[in-house]
Protein backbone atom coordinates (compact mmCIF):
# COMPACT_ATOMS: atom_id res chain seq x y z
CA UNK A 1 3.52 3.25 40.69
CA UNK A 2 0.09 1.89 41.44
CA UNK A 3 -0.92 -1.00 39.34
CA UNK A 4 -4.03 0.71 38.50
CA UNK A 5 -1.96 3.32 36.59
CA UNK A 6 0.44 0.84 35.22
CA UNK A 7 0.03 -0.58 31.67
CA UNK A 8 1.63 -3.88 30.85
CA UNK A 9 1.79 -4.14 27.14
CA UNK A 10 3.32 -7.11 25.36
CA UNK A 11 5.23 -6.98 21.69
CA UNK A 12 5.91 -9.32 19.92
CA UNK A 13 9.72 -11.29 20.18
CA UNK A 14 10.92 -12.20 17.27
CA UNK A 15 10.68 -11.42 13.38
CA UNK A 16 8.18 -8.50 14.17
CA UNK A 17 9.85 -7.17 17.20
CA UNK A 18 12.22 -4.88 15.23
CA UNK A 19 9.26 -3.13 13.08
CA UNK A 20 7.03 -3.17 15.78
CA UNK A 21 9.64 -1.19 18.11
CA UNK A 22 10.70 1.27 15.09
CA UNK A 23 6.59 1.73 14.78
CA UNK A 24 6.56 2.65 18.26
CA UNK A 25 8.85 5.02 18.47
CA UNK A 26 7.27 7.32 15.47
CA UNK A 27 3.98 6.59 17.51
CA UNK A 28 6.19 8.42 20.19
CA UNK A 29 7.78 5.67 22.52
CA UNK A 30 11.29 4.86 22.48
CA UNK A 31 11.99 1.43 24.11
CA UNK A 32 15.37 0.24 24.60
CA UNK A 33 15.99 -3.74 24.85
CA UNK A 34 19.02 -4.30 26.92
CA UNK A 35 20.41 -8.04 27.49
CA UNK A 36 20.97 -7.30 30.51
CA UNK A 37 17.12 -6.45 31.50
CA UNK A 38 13.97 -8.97 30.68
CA UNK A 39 11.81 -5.43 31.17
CA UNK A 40 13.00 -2.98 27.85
CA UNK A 41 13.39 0.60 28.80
CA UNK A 42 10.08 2.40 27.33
CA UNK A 43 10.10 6.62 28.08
CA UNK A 44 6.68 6.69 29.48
CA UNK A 45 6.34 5.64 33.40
CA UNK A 46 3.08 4.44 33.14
CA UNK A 47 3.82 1.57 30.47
CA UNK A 48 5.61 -1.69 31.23
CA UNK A 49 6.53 -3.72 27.95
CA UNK A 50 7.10 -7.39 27.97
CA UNK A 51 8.84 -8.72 24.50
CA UNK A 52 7.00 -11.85 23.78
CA UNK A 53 6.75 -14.72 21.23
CA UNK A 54 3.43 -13.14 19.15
CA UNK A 55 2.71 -16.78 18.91
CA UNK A 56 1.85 -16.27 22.92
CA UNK A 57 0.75 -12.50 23.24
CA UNK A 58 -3.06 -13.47 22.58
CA UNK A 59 -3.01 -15.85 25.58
CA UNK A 60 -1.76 -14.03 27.82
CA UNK A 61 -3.52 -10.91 27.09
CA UNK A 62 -6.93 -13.24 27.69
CA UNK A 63 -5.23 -14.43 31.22
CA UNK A 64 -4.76 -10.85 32.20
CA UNK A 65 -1.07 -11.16 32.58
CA UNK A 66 -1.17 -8.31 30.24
CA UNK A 67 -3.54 -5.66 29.76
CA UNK A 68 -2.59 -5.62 25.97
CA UNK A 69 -0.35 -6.43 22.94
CA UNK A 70 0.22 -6.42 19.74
CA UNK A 71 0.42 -9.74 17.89
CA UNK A 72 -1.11 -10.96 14.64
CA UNK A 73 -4.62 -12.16 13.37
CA UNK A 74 -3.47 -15.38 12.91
CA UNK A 75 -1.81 -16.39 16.38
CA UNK A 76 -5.42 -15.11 17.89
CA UNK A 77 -7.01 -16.84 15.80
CA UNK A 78 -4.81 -20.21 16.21
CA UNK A 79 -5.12 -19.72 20.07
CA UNK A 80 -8.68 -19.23 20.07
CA UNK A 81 -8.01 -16.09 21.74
CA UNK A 82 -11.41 -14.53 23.71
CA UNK A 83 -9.73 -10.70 23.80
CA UNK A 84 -10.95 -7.23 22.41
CA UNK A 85 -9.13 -6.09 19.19
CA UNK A 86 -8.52 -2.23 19.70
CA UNK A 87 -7.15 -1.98 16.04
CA UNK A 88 -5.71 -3.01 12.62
CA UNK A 89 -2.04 -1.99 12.34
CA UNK A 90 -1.39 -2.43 8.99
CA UNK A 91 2.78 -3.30 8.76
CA UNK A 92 4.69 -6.72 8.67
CA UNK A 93 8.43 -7.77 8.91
CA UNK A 94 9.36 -6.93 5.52
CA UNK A 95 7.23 -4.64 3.72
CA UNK A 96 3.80 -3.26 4.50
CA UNK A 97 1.66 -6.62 2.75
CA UNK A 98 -0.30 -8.77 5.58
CA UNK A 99 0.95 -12.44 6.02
CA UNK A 100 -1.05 -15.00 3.86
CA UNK A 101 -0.66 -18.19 5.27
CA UNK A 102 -1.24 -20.48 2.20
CA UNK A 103 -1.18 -24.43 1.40
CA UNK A 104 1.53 -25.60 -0.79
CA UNK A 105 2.80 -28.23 -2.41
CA UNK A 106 5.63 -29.54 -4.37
CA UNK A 107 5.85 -28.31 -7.82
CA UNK A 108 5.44 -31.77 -9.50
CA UNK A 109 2.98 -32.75 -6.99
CA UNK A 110 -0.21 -34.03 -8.69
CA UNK A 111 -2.14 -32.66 -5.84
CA UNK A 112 -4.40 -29.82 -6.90
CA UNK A 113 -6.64 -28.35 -4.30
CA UNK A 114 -7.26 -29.46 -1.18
CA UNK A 115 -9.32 -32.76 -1.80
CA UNK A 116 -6.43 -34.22 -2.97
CA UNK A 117 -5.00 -34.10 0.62
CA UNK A 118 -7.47 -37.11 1.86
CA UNK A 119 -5.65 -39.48 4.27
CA UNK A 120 -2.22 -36.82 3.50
CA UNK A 121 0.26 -35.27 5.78
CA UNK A 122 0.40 -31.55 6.36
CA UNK A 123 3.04 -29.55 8.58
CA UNK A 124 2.57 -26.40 9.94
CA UNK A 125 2.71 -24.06 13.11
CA UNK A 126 -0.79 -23.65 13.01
CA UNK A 127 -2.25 -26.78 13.99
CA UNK A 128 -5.41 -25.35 14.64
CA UNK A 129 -6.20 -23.22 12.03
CA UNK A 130 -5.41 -25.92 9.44
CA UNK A 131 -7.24 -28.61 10.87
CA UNK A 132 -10.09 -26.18 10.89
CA UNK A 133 -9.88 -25.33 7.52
CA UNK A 134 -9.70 -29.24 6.91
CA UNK A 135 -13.04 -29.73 8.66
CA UNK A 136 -14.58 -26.87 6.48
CA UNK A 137 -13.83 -28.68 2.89
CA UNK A 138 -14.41 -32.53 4.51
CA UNK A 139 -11.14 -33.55 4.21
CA UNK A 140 -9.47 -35.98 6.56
CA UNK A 141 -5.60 -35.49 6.92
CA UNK A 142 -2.95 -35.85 9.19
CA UNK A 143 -1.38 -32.52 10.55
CA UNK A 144 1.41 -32.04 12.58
CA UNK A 145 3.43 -29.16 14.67
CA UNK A 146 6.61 -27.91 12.24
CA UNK A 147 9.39 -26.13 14.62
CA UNK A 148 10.31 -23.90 11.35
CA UNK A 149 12.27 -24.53 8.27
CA UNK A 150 8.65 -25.82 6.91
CA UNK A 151 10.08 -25.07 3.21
CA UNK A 152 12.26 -28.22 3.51
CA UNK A 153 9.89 -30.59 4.84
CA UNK A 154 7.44 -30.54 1.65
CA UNK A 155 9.34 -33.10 -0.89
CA UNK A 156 10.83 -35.88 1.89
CA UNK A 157 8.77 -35.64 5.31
CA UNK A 158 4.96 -34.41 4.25
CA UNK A 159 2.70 -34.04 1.30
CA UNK A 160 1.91 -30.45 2.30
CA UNK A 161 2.22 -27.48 4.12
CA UNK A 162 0.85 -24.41 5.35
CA UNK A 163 2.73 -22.02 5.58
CA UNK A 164 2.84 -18.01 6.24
CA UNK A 165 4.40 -15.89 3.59
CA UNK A 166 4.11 -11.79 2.46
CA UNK A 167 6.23 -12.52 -1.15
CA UNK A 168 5.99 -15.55 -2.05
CA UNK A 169 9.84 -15.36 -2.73
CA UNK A 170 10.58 -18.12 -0.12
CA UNK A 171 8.08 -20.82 -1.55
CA UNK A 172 9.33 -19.97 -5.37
CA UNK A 173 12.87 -20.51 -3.97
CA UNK A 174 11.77 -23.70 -2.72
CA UNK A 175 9.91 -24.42 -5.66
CA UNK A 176 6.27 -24.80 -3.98
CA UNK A 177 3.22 -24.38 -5.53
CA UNK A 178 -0.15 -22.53 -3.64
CA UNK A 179 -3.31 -24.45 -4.04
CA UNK A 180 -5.07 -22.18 -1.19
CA UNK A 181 -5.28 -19.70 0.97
CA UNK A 182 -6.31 -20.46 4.25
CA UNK A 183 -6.11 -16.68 5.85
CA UNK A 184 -4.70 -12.96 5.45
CA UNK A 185 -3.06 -11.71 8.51
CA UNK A 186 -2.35 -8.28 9.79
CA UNK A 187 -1.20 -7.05 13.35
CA UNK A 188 -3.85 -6.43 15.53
CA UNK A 189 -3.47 -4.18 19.09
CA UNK A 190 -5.85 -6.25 21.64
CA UNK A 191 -6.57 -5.74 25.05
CA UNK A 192 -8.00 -8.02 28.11
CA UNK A 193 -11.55 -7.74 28.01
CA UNK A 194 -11.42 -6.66 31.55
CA UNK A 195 -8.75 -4.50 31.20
CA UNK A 196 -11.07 -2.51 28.42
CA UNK A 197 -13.21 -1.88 31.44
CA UNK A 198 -10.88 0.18 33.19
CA UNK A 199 -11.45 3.31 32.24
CA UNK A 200 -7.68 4.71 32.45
CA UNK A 201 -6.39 1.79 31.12
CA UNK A 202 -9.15 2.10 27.80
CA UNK A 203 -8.77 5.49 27.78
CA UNK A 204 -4.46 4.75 27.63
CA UNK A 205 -4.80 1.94 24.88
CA UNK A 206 -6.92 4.37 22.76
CA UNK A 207 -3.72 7.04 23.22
CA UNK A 208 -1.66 4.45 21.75
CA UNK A 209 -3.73 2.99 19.35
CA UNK A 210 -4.53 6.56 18.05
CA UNK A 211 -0.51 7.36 17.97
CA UNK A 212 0.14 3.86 16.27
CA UNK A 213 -2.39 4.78 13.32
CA UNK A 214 -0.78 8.41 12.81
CA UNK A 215 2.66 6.80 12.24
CA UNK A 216 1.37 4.24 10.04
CA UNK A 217 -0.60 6.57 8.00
CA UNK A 218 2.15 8.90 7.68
CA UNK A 219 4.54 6.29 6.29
CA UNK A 220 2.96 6.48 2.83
CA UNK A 221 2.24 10.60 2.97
CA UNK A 222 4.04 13.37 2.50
CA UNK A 223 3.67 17.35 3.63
CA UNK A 224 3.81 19.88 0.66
CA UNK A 225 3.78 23.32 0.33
CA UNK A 226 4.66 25.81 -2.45
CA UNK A 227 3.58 29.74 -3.13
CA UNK A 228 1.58 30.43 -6.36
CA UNK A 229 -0.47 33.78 -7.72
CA UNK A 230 -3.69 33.72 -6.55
CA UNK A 231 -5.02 33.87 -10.20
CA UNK A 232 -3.60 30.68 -10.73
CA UNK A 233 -4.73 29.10 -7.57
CA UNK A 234 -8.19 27.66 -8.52
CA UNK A 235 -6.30 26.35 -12.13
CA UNK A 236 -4.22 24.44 -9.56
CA UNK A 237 -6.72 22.87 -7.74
CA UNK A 238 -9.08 21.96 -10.49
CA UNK A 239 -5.97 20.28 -12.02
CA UNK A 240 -5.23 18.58 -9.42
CA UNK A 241 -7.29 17.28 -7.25
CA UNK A 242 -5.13 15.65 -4.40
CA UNK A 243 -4.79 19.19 -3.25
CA UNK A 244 -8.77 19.60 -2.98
CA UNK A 245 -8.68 20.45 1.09
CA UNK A 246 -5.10 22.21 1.04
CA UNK A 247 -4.87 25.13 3.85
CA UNK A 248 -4.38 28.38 1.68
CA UNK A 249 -2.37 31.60 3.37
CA UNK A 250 -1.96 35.27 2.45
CA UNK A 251 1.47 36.20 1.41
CA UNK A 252 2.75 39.65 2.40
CA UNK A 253 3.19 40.54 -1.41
CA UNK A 254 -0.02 41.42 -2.70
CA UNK A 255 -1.76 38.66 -5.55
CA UNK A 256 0.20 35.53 -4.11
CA UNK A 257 -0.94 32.98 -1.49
CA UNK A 258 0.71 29.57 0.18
CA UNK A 259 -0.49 26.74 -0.32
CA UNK A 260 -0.21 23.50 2.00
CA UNK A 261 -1.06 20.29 2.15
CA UNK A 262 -0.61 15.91 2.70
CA UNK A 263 -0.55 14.17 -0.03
CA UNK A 264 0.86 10.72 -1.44
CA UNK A 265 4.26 10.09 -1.68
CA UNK A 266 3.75 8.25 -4.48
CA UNK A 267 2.01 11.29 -6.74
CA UNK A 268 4.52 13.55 -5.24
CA UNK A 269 6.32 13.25 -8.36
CA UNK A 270 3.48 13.56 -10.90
CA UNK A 271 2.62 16.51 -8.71
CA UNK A 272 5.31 18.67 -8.95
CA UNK A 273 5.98 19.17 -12.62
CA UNK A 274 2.46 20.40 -13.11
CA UNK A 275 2.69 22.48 -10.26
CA UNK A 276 5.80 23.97 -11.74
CA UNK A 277 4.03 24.20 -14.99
CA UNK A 278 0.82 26.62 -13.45
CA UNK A 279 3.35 29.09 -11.62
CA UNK A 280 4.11 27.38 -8.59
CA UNK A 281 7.23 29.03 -6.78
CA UNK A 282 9.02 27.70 -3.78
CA UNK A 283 7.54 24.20 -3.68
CA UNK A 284 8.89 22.22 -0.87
CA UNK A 285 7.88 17.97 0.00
CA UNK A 286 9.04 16.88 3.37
CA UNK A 287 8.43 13.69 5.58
CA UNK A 288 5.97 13.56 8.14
CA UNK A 289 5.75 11.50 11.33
CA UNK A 290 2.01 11.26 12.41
CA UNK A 291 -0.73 11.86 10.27
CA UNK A 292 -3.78 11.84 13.31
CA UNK A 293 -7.46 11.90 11.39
């Protein structure tokens, strides 16, 4: 296939790389990761995925070795990245919170906010975005690169750390305090700026973008439907007003309509005893894949 028509979209290796994959395929694309390939399988001819560290996506999306990825705020924001961000995808590794990447500190430390780290070591993956965040309160510190296990390195190696977190289980465990918050993190799609030039490529990231959003939204939606006398219907809707754009059907027996419509997943259950209560008959809640605005 010509290159022109060829897509070469990187995701991320890794502790995202399961999510991210299970996102794409309600988006619509199954990929496949074989160890026995570099190149995943992906059911669409005109993409080629790359799994890489999302620590590295944002780099090489500005070099051009790929047209476009999706990697987090923070490791664009580390790298300095010069790339166009396409959209917010809001999911994580665990649950659907963005990544906080915080400063901590021992429990009995005496430190308390971030003056206290004068002439202090931090650790941290993000090098850059600390030190930057140094240079915004005046405070001179030492920082250097952590490989992982971060957690550990708090009480005996350094007098701090930043670190990335969605719970905050791990830093309780460890018992760590927060004294900041440097940054809130969600996965971004980007794309090489020149790439966004291209109009089939554009026009092919927006496909996918659009796709990726629909899933997302539909994670936290459900489809309803349920028949009801037509007297009743405008009791029903006044009641409740989640169902304030349903689409409403004839039914072939005269006085009754069908009602349908998306609503939360969470108020399903309010929902349905007080449609039961006004009449509702036949009242159905299923899952939905895409939900495309």
């Amino acid at each position: 296939m010509s290159k022109a028509k060829l897509l070469r979209f990187g995701l991320p290796k890794g502790s995202l790389e399961k999510p991210t994959i299970e996102k794409m395929a309600k988006a619509g694309f199954n990929i496949r990761v074989s160890s026995r390939s570099l190149v995943p399988y992906v059911d669409d001819p005109e993409i080629e995925i790359r799994l890489i560290r999302a620590q590295e996506i944002s780099r090489y999306v500005e070099l051009g070795y790929l047209d476009c990825g999706i990697t987090g705020l923070d490791w664009i924001m580390e790298n300095g990245s010069k790339v166009h961000e396409v959209t917010e995808l809001l999911f994580s590794r665990a649950t659907r919170r963005p990544a906080r990447w915080v400063l901590c500190v021992p429990e009995e430390s005496p430190i308390k906010s971030v003056k206290g780290l004068k002439g202090k070591r931090i650790a941290t993956e993000v090098v850059n975005l600390t030190r930057r965040y140094l240079r915004k309160n005046g405070v001179k510190a030492s920082v250097e690169f952590s490989w992982g296990a971060t957690e550990v390195k708090a009480r005996e190696l350094v007098d701090a750390i930043v670190e990335v977190t969605e719970t905050g289980s791990s830093l309780v465990a460890n018992k760590l305090r927060i004294i900041d918050e440097l940054l809130v993190s969600t996965p971004r799609l980007i794309s090489n700026r020149q790439t966004w030039k291209n109009d089939w490529k554009r026009g092919k990231i927006e496909t996918i973008a659009m796709l990726l959003r629909g899933a997302l939204d539909a994670e936290t939606r459900v489809g309803m439907k349920f028949n009801i006398e037509e007297k009743n219907l405008s009791k029903v809707l006044k009641k409740l007003p989640a169902l304030r754009n349903p689409t409403v059907s004839g039914l072939s027996g005269d006085g009754w309509v069908a009602v349908e419509t998306v609503i939360e997943e969470v108020v399903a259950r309010e929902i349905i005893p007080a449609l039961k209560t006004a009449g509702a008959e036949g009242i159905i809640e299923y899952p939905l894949n895409k939900v495309v605005h």
